[in-house]
Protein backbone atom coordinates (compact mmCIF):
# COMPACT_ATOMS: atom_id res chain seq x y z
CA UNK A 1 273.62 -0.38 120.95
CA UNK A 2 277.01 -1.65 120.53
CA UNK A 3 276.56 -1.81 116.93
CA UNK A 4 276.17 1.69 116.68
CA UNK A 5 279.03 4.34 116.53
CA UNK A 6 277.47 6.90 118.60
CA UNK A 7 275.93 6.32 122.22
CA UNK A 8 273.18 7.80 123.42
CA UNK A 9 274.59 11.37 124.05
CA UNK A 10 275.85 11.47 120.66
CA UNK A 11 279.67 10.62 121.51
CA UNK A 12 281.79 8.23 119.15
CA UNK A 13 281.71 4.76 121.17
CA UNK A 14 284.47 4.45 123.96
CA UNK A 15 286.38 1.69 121.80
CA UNK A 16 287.27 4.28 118.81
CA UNK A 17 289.49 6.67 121.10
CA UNK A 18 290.15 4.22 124.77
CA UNK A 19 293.82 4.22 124.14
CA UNK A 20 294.33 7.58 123.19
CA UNK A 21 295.11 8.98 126.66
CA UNK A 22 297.80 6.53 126.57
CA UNK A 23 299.39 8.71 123.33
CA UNK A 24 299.50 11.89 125.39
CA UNK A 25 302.55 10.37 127.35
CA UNK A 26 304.41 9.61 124.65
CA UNK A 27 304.08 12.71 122.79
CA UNK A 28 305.28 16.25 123.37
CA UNK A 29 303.16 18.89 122.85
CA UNK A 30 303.98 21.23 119.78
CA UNK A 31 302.26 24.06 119.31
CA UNK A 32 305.10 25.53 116.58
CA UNK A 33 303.23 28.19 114.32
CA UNK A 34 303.75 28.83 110.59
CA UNK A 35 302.83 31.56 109.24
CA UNK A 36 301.80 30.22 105.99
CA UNK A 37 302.67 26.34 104.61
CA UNK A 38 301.05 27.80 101.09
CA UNK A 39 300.28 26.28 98.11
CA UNK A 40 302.71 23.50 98.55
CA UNK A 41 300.62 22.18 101.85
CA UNK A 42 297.88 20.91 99.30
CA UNK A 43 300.06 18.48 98.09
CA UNK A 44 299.96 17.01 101.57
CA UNK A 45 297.04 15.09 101.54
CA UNK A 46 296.44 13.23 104.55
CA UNK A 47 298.53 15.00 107.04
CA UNK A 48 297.26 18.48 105.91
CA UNK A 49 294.61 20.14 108.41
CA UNK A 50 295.03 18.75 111.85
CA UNK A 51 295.37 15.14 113.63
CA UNK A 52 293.30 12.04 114.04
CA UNK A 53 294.66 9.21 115.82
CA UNK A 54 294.63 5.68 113.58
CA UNK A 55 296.05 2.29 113.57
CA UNK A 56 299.18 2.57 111.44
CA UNK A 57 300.57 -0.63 110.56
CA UNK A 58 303.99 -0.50 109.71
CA UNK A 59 304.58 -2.20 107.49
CA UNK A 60 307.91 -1.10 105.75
CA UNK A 61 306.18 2.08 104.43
CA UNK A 62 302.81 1.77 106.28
CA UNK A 63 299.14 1.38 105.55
CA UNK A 64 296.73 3.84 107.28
CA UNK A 65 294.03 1.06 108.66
CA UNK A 66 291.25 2.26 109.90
CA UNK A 67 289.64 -0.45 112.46
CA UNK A 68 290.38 -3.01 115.11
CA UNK A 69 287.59 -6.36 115.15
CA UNK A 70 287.16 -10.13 115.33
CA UNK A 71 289.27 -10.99 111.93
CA UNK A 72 292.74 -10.45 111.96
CA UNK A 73 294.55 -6.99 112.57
CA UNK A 74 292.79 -4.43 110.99
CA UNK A 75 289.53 -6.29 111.97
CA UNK A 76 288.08 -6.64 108.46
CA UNK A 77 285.31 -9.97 108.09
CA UNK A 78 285.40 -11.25 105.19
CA UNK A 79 281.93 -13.48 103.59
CA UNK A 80 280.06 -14.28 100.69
CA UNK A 81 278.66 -10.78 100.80
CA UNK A 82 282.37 -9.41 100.29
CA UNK A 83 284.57 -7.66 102.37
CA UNK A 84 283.52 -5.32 105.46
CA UNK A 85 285.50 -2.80 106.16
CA UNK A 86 284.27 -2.21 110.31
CA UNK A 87 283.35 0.92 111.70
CA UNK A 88 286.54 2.85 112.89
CA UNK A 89 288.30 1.97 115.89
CA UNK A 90 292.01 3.10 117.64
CA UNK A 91 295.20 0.69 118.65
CA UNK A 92 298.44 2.77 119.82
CA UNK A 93 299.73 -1.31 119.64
CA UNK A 94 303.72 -1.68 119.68
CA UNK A 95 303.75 -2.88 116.27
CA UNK A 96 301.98 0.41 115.07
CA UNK A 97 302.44 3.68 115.09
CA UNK A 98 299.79 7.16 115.50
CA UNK A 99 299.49 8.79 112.43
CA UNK A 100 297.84 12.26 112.24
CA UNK A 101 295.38 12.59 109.87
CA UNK A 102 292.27 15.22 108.42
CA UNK A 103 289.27 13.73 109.50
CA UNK A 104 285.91 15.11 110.68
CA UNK A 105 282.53 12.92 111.88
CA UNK A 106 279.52 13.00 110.16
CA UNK A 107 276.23 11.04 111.37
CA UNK A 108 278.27 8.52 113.45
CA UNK A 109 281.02 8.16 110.60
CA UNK A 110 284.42 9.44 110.31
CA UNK A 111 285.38 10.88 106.58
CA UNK A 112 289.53 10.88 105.94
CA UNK A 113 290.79 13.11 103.64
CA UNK A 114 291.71 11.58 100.14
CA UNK A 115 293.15 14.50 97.87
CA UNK A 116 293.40 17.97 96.97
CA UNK A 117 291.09 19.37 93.83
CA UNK A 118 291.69 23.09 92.27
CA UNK A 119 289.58 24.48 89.61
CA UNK A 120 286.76 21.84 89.56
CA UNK A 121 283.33 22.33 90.44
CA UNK A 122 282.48 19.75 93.08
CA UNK A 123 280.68 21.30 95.63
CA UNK A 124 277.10 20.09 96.61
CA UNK A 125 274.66 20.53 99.43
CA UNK A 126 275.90 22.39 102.23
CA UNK A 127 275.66 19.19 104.93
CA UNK A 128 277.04 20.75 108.27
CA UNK A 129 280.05 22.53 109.62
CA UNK A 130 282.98 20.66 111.45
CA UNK A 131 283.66 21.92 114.77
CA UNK A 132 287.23 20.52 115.07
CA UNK A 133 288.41 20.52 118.69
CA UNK A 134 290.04 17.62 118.28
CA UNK A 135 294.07 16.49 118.81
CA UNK A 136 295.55 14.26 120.83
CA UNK A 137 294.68 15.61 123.94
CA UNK A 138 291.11 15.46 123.43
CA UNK A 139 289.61 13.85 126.59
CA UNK A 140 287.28 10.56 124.93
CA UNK A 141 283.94 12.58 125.82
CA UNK A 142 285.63 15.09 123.22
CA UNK A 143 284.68 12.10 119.75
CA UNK A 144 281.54 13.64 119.08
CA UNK A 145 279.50 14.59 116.07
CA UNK A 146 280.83 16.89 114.06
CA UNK A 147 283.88 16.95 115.78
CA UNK A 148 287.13 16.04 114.51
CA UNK A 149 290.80 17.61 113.49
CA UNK A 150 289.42 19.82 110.94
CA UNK A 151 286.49 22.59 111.13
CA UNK A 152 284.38 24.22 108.90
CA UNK A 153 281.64 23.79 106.85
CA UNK A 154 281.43 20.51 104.91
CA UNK A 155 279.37 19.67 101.44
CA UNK A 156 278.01 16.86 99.48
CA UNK A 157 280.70 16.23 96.40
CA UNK A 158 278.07 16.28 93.21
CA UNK A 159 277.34 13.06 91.53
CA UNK A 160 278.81 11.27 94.85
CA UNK A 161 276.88 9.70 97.37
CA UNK A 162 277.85 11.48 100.31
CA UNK A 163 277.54 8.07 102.38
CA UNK A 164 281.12 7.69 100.75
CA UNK A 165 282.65 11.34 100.20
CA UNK A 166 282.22 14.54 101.05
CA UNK A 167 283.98 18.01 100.59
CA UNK A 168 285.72 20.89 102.36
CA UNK A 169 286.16 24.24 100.43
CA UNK A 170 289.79 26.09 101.81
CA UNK A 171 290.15 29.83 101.47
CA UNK A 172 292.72 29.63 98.85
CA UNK A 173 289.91 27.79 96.85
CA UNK A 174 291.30 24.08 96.23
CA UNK A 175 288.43 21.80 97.26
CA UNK A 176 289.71 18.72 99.85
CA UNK A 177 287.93 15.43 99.53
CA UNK A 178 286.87 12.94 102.41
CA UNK A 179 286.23 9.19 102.16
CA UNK A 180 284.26 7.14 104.77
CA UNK A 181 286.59 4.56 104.57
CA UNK A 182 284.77 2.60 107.47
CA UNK A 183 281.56 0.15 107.99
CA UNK A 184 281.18 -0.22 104.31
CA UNK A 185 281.31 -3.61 102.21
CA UNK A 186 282.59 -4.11 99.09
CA UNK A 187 282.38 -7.63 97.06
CA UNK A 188 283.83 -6.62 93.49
CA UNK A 189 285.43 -3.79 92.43
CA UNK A 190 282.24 -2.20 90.35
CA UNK A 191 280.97 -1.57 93.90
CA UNK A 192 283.89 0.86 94.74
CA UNK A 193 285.11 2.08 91.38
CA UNK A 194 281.63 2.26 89.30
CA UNK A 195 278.79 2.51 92.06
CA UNK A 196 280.81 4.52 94.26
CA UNK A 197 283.53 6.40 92.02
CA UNK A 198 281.94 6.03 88.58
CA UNK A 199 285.33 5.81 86.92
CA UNK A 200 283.83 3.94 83.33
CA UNK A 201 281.90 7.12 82.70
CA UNK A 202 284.20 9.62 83.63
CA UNK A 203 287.66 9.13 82.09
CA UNK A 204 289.39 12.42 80.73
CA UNK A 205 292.95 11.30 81.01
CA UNK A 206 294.83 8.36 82.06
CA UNK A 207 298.21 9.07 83.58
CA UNK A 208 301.00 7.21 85.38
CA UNK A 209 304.72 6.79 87.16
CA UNK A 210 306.86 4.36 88.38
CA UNK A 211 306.59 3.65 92.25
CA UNK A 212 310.35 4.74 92.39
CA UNK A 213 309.09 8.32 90.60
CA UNK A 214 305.80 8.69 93.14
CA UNK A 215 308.22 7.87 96.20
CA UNK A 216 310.94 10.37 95.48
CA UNK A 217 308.48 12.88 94.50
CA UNK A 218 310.39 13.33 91.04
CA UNK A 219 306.81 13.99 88.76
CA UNK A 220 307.50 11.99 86.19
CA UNK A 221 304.05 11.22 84.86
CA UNK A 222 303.73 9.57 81.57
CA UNK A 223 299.81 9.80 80.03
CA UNK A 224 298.01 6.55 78.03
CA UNK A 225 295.54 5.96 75.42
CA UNK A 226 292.44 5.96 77.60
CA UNK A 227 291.06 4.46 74.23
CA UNK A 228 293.48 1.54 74.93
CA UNK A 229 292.43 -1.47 74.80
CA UNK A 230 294.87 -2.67 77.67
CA UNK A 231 293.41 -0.03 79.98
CA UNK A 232 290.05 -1.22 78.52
CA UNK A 233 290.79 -4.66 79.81
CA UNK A 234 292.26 -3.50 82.74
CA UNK A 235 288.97 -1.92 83.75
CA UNK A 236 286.76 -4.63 83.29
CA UNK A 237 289.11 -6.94 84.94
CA UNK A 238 289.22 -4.50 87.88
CA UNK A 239 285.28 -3.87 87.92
CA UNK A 240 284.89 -8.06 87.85
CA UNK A 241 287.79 -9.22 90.79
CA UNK A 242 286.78 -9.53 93.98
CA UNK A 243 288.02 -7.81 96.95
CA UNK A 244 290.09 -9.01 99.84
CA UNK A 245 292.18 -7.65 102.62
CA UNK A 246 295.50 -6.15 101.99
CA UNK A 247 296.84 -7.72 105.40
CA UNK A 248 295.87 -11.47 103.39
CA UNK A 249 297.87 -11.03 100.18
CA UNK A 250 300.91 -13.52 100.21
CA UNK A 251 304.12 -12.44 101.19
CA UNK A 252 307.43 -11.77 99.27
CA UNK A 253 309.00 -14.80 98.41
CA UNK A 254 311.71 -14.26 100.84
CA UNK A 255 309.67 -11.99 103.01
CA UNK A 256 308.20 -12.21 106.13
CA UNK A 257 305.32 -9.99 105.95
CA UNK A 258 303.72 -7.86 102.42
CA UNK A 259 306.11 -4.65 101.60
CA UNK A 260 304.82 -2.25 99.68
CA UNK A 261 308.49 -1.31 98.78
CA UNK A 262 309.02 -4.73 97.42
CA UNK A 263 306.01 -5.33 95.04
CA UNK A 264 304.63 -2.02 94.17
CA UNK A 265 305.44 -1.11 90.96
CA UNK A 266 303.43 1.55 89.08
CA UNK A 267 300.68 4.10 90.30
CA UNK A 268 298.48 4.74 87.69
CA UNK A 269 295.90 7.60 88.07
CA UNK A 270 292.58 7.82 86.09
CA UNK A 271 291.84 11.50 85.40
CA UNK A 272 288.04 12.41 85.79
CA UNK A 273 285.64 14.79 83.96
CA UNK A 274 284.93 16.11 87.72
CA UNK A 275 288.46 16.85 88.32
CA UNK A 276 288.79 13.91 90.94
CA UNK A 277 291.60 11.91 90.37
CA UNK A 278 290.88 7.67 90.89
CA UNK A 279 294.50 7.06 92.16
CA UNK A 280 295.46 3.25 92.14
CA UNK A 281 298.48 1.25 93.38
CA UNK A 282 299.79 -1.72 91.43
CA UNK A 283 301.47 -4.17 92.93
CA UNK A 284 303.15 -7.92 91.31
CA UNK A 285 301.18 -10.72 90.84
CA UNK A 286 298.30 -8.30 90.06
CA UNK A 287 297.21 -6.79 93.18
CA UNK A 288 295.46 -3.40 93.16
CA UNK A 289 294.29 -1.08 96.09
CA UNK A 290 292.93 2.12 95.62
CA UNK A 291 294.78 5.70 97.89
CA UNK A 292 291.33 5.84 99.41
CA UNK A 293 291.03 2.31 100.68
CA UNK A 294 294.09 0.92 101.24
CA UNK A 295 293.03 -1.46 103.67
CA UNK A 296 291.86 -3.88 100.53
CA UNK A 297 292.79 -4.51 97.23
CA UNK A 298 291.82 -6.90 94.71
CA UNK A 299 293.92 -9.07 92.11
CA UNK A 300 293.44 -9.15 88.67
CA UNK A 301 293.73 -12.07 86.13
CA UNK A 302 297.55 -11.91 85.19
CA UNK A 303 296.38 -11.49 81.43
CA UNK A 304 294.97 -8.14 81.74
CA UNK A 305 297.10 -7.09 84.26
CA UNK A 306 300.65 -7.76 82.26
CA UNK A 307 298.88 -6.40 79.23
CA UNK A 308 298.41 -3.06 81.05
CA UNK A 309 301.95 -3.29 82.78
CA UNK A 310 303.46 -3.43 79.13
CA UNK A 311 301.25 -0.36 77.70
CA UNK A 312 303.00 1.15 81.31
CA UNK A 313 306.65 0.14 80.31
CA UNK A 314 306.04 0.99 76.65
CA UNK A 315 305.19 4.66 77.22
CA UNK A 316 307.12 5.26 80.16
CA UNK A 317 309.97 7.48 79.26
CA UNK A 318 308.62 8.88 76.48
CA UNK A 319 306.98 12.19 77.09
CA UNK A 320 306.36 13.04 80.76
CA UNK A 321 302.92 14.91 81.33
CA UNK A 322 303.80 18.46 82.64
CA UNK A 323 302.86 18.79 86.40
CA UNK A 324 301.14 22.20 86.79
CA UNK A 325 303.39 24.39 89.28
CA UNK A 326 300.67 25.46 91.46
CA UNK A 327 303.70 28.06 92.93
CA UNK A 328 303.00 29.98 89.43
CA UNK A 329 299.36 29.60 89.69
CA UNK A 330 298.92 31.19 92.31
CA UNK A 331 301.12 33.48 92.04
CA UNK A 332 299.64 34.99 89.26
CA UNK A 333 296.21 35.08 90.79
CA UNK A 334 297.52 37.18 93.57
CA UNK A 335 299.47 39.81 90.73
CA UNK A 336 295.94 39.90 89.13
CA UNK A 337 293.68 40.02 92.03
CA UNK A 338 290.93 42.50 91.46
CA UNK A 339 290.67 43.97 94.96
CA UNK A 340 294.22 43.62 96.86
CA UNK A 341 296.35 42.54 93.78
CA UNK A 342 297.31 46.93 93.31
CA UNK A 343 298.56 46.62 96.97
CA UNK A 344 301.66 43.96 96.73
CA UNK A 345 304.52 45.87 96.36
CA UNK A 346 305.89 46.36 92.93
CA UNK A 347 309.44 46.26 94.49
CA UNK A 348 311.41 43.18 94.86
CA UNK A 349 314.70 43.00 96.23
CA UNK A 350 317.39 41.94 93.56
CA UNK A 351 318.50 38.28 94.06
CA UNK A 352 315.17 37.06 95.47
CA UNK A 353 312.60 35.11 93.98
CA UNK A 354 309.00 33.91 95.18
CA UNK A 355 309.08 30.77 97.37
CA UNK A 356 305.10 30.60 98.17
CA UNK A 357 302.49 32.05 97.21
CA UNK A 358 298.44 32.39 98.37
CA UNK A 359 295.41 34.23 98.08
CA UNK A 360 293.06 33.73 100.57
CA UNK A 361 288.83 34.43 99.80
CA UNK A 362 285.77 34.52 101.82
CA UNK A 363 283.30 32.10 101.12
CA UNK A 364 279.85 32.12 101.30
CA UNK A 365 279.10 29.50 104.15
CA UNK A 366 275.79 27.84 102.39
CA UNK A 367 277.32 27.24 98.72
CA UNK A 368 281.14 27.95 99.30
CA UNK A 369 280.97 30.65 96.57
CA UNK A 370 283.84 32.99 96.79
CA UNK A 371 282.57 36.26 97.42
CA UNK A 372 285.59 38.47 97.68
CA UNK A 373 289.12 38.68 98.21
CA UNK A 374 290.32 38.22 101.83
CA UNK A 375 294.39 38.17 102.06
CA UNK A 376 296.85 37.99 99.79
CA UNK A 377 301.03 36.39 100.88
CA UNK A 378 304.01 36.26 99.29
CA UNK A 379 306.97 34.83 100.62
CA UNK A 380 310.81 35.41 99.21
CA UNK A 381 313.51 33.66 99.23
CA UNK A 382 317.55 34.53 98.01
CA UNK A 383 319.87 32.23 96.79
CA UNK A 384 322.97 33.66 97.00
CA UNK A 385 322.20 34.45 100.94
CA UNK A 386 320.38 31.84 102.79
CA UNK A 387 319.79 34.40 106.23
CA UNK A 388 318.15 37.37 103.53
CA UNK A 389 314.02 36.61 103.68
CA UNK A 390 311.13 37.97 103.55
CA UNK A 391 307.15 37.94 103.17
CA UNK A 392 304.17 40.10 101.86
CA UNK A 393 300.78 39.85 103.63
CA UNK A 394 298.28 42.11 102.07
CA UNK A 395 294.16 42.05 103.69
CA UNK A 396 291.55 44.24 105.15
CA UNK A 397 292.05 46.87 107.93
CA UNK A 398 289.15 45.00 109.46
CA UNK A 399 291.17 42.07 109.37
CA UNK A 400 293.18 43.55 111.61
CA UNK A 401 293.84 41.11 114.71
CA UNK A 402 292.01 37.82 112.64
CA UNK A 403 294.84 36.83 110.02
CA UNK A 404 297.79 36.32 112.14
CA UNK A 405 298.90 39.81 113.02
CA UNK A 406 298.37 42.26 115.44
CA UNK A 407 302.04 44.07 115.72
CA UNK A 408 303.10 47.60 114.78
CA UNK A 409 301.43 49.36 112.31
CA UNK A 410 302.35 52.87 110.25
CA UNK A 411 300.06 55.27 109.30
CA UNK A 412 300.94 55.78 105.27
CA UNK A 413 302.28 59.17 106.38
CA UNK A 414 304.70 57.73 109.16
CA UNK A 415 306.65 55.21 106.70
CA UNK A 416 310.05 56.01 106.46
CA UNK A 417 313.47 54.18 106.24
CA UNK A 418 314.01 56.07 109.85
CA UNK A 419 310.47 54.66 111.18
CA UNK A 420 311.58 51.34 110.31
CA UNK A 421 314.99 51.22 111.66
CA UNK A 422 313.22 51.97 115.09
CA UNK A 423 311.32 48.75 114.50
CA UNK A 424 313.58 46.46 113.85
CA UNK A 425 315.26 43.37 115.92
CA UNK A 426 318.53 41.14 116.56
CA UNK A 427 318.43 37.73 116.61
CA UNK A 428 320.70 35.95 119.31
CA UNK A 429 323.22 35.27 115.48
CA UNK A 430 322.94 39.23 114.96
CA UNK A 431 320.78 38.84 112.10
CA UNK A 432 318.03 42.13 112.06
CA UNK A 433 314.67 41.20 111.51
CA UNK A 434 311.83 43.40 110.83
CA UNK A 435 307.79 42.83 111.38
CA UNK A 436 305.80 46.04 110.68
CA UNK A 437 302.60 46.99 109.45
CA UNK A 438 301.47 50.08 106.91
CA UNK A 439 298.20 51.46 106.57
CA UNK A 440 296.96 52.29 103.14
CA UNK A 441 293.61 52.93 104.02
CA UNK A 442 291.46 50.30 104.63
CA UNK A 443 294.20 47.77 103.58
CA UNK A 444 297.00 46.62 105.75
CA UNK A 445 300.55 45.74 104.02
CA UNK A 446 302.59 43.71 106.54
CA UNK A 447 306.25 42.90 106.32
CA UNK A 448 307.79 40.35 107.79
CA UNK A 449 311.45 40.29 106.98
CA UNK A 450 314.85 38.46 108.47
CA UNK A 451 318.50 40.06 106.81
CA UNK A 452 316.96 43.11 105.25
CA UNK A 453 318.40 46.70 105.81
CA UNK A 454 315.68 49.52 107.08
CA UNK A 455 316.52 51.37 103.45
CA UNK A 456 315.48 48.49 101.85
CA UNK A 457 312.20 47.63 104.11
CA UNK A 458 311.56 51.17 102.74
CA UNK A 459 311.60 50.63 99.32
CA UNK A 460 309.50 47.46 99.37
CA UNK A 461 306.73 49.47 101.00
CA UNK A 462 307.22 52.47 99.56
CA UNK A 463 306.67 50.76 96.14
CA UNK A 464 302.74 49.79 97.11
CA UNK A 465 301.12 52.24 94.75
């Protein structure tokens, strides 16, 4: 059936991926590896995990919009049941551009991922495992289920119907979120934000920033009464306007075509009980769209909505809410850890500081339970000399070969300042580098290190009690 996603042999319909082949020849391939992107990658929420090839219309900023059908560019028929949001298609048009996305498919439907959650307890029902396999090479017969740019398994998110979201557990423990933001329809906004998202009977905290804070990543997040009666308003005015798509708002006076940059003005971000986050967009003349859906938005009545943009104006400035510096976070856990926390070396060259941080688990497969420690990394960083770096990875002898590494390694009894100079490298500027291994039993301490003498190498490893 055309109406369906899938075809008979279980492979996303030609129409989602028939102009991907045409992305290969615009593209280079880039294979560059990191070694760790850390607990700063989190923050990268739909670019984090792999790519996923989607209709991007620019649109001084860009909307992701997922879908290409018989009403106008992204496809989205409106009627008197509401707005339907079609099931997901490709264009590589000249007036977009590919974005690469985390995405995975699930029973004929594609979930994109919406944000990064630490410390909550989210996971459901185990549901399946993601294969990944895809990028932007992936021939078309590739679009199957349980393909997509991500693998491993994925979960029902509690209290959620997993029609709409789903979850992915990483290593380092922070839960990612997916919205099937496709072949759904949505009249008013209690269909999304209370049916869906259950936002009324959730609020914790109610937080907010200007669009020019958000955009230049500055943090400055100022918190409201959730007991207000503005955001009180707000919500019932939001749960009672209809929905429409973004692509029909108005223009700019002056404009020729909707800019975010233009008439965005606050993002205001409902705090849940969960530990989701309902992130929403506010635009002038009372438009709203929601990070999860940004293909449609709806507009409030301008009473409620200039009621809540003064509560916004009114607090702003006053006392920003402190941003949790996950850096710290983490790096505590890994000082702490019970089972490879004694092994990070308890020298640190003077000058340096931690950049990153991670600590890596295994997790139970069925119920994403973490049941043990897996790899520790620290990464340093000095100030006063931009070429002196270097990193910390700490895991499992049986690790060995899995994690990234599979160079030199030193029996504990073989580490010396001599062993190391033997090891070491030039880089075409004449900067030494150094990537060695030490066995402490059935742990492995690796250093990776760019700038750093052999007598120093030494006493960073030497220092693992």
């Amino acid at each position: 059936m055309k109406d369906s996603i899938l075809d008979s042999m279980g492979r996303i319909d030609d129409d989602l991926i028939e102009e991907v082949d045409a992305l290969r020849q615009l593209r280079r391939k880039s294979r560059a590896r990191s070694r760790r992107i850390g607990w700063a990658a989190a923050c990268l929420c739909l670019i984090a995990g792999g790519v996923f090839l989607w209709t991007r219309h620019v649109n001084n900023g860009g909307v992701i919009s997922c879908g290409i059908g018989e009403a106008g560019n992204s496809g989205i028929v409106v009627s008197e049941d509401g707005v339907t949001i079609p099931e997901t298609n490709v264009s590589l048009s000249a007036n977009a551009a590919a974005d690469m996305i985390a995405f995975f498919i699930y029973q004929g439907n594609c979930y994109v991922q919406y944000e990064w959650i630490y410390d909550a307890d989210l996971v459901g029902e185990y549901l399946g495992t993601a294969t990944g396999l895809i990028d932007e090479w992936t021939p078309k017969d590739g679009y199957v289920e349980l393909a997509g740019s991500v693998r491993g398994p994925f979960y029902a998110v509690k209290g959620i119907d997993p029609g709409f979201m789903l979850c992915k557990k990483d290593e380092t423990g922070a839960v990612s979120t997916y919205i099937c933001d496709n072949g759904i329809t949505l009249r008013t906004g209690s269909d999304l934000y209370e049916d869906r998202l259950h936002l009324s009977e959730q609020i914790a905290a109610v937080e907010a920033e200007t669009r020019d804070s958000w955009y230049n990543s500055r943090n400055e997040v100022f918190r409201l009464d959730a007991g207000d009666e503005a955001v009180k308003a707000f919500i019932t005015a939001l749960d009672r306007a209809e929905f429409i798509p973004w692509e029909d708002v108005p223009a700019k006076e002056g404009m020729t075509s909707t800019s975010i940059y233009d008439t965005e003005i606050y993002h205001v971000y409902f705090r849940l009980e969960n530990g989701m986050t309902v992130h929403l967009r506010l635009y002038e003349n009372g438009y709203v769209r929601f990070q999860g859906l940004l293909s449609v938005c709806v507009q409030l009545p301008e009473e409620s909505f200039s009621a809540l943009i003064d509560a916004l104006k009114n607090q702003n400035g006053t006392e920003f809410v402190s941003v949790p510096d996950r850096g710290e976070i983490m790096l505590e856990k890994c000082r702490n850890d019970p089972e490879l926390g004694k092994y990070l070396p308890t020298f640190e060259v003077p000058g340096c500081s931690v950049l990153a941080a991670e600590a890596r688990y295994y997790l139970d497969e069925e119920t994403a339970a973490e049941t043990g420690t897996k790899e520790l990394y620290l990464e340093y960083t000095c100030a006063f000399n931009p070429e002196l770096y270097y990193s910390v990875t700490v895991t499992w002898r049986d690790e060995y070969g899995q994690n990234g590494w599979a160079g030199p390694m030193l029996e504990r009894s073989e580490l010396s300042a001599e062993a190391l100079a033997e090891r070491m490298g030039t880089k075409q500027n004449g900067i030494v580098t150094l990537d060695v291994g030490v066995w402490y039993g059935d742990v492995s301490v690796v250093l990776s290190a760019s700038g750093l003498d052999a007598e120093v190498a030494f006493e960073i490893l030497n220092s693992v009690q």
